[in-house]
C-alpha atoms as a PDB file:
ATOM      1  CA  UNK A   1     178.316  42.597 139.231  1.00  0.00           C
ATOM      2  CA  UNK A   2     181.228  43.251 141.446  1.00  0.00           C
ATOM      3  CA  UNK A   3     184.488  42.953 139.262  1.00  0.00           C
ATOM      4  CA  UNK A   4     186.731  41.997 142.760  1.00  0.00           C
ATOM      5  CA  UNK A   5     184.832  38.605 142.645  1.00  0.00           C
ATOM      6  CA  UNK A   6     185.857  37.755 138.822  1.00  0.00           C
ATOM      7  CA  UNK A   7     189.112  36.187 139.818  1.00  0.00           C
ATOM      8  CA  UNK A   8     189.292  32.929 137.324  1.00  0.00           C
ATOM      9  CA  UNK A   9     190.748  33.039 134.020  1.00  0.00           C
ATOM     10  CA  UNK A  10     188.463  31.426 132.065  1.00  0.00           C
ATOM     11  CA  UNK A  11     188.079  30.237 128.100  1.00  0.00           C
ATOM     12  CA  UNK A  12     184.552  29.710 126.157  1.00  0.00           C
ATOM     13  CA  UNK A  13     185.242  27.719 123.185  1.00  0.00           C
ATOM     14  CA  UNK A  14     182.809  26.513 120.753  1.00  0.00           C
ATOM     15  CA  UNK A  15     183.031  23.774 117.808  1.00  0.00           C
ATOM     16  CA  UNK A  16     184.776  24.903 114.793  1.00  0.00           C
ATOM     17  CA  UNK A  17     182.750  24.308 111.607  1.00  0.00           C
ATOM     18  CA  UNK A  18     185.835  23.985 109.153  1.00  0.00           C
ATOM     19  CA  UNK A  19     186.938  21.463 110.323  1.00  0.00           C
ATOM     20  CA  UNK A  20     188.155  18.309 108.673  1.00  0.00           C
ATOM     21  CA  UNK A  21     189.432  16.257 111.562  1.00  0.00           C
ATOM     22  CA  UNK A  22     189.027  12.539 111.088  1.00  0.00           C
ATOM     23  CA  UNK A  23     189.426   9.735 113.799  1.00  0.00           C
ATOM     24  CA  UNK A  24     191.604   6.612 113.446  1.00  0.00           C
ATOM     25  CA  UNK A  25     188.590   4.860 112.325  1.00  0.00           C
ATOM     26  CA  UNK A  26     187.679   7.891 109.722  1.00  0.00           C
ATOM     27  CA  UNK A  27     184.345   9.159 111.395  1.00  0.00           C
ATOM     28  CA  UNK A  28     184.612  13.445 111.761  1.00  0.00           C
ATOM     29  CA  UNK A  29     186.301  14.345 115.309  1.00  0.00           C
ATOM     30  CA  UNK A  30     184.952  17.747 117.396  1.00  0.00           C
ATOM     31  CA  UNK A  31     187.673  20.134 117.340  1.00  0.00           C
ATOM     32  CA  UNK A  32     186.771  23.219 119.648  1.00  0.00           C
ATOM     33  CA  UNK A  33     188.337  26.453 119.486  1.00  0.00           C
ATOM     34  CA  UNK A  34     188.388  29.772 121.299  1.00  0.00           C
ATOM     35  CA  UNK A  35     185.977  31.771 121.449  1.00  0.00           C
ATOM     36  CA  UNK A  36     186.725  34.623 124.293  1.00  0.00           C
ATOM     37  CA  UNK A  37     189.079  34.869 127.132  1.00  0.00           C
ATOM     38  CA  UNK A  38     187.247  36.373 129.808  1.00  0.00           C
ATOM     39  CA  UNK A  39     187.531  36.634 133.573  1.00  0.00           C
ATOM     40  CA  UNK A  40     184.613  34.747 136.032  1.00  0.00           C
ATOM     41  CA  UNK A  41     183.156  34.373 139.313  1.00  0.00           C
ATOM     42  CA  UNK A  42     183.552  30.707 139.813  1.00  0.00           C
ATOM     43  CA  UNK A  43     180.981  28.336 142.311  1.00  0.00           C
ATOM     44  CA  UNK A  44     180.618  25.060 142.849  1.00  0.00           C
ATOM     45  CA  UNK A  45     177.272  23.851 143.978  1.00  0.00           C
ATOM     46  CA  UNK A  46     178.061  19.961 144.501  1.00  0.00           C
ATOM     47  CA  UNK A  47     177.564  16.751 142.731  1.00  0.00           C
ATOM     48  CA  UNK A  48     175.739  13.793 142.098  1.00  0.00           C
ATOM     49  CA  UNK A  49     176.916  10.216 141.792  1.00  0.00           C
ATOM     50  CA  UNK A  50     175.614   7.409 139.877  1.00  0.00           C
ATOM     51  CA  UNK A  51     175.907   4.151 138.464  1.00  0.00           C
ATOM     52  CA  UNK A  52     175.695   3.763 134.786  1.00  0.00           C
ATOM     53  CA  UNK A  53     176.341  -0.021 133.779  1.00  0.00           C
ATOM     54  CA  UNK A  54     178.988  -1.570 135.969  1.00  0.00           C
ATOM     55  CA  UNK A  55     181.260   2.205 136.092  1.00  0.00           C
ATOM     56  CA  UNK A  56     180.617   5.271 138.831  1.00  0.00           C
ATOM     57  CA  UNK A  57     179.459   8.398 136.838  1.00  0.00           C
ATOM     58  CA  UNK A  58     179.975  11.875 138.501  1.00  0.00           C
ATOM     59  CA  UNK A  59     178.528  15.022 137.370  1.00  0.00           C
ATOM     60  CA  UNK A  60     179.851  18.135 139.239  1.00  0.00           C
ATOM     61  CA  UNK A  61     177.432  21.137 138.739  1.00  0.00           C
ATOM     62  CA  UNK A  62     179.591  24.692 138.462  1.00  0.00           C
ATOM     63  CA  UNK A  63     177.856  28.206 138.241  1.00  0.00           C
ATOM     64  CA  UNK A  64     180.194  30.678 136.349  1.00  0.00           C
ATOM     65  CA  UNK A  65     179.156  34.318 136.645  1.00  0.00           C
ATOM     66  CA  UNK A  66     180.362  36.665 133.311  1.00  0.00           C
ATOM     67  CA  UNK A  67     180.031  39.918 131.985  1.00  0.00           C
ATOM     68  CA  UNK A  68     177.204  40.116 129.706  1.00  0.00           C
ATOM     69  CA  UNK A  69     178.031  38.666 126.184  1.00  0.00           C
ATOM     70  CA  UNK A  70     175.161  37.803 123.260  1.00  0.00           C
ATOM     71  CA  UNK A  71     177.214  35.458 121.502  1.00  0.00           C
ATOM     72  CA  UNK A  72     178.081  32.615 124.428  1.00  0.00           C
ATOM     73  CA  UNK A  73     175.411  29.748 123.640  1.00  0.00           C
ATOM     74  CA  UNK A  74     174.702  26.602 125.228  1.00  0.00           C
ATOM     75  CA  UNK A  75     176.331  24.738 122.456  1.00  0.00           C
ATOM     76  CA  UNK A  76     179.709  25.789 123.505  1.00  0.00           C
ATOM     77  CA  UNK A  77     181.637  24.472 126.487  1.00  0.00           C
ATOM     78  CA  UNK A  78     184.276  26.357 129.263  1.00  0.00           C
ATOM     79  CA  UNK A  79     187.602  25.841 129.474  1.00  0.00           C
ATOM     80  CA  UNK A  80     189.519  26.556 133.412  1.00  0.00           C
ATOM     81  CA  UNK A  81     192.393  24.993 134.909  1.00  0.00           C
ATOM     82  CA  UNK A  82     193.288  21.604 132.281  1.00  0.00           C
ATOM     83  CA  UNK A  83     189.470  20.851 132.564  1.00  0.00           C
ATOM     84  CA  UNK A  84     186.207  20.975 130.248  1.00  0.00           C
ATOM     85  CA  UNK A  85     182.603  22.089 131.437  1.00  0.00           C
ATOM     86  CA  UNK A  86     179.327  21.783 129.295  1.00  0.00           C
ATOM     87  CA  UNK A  87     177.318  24.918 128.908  1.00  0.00           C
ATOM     88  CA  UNK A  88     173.750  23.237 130.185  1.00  0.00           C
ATOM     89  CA  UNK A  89     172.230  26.640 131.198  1.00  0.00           C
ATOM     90  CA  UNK A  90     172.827  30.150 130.694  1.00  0.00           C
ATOM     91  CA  UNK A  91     170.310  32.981 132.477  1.00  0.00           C
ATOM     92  CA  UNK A  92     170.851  36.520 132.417  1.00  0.00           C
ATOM     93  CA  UNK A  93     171.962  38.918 135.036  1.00  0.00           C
ATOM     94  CA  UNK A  94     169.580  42.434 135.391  1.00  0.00           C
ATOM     95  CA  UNK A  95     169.457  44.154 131.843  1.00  0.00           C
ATOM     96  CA  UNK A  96     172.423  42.597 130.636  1.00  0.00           C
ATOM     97  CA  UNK A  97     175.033  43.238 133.582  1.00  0.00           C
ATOM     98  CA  UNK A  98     176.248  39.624 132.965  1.00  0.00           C
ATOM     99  CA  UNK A  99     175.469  35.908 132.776  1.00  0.00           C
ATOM    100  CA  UNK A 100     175.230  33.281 134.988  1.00  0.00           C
ATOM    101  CA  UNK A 101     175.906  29.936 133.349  1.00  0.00           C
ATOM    102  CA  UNK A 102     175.804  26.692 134.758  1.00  0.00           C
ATOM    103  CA  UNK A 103     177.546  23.576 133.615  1.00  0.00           C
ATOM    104  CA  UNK A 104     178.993  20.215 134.465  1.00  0.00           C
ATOM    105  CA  UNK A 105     182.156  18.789 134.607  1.00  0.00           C
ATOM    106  CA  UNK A 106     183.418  16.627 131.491  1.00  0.00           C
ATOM    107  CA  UNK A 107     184.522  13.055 132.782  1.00  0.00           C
ATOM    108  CA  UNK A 108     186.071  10.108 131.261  1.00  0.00           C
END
């Protein structure tokens, strides 16, 4: 892995299993916190749009390439520039030089 190509800031969080976070309505919210700061290779490989119900859905797919780390999980999510990505994938790189993990792009 060539360092010179890690130029994105980027934060891993995962759910935090304290916590007591209720809704408006009472039902348990997510709250996600940090789990590393860490720098990445970031690449977009494109998108897909569809049509769930009567609204436009788009899923951007993002490959983020890390230094090797045992505890990043597909149950946790990144964090770059004011936006959220889902882990969906994580493979690793050579004898654990790094990961490559692939998400999508949280939406509204």
């Amino acid at each position: 892995m060539k360092p010179g190509r890690m130029d994105r800031h980027i934060t891993v969080q995962q759910l935090t299993a304290d916590s007591p976070a209720q809704d408006t309505y009472g039902a348990p919210s997510e709250t996600w916190g940090t789990y590393k700061k860490m720098w990445a290779d970031k690449r977009d490989t494109g998108g897909v749009e569809s049509y769930m119900g009567k609204a436009l859905q788009a899923e951007i797919t993002t490959i983020w390439r890390v230094r090797y780390d045992s505890g990043i999980t597909h149950k946790m999510r990144i964090y770059y520039n004011s936006e959220g990505y889902d882990i969906v994938s994580i493979n690793e790189i050579g004898r654990r030089e790094g990961l490559e993990i692939m998400s999508t792009l949280l939406t509204d």
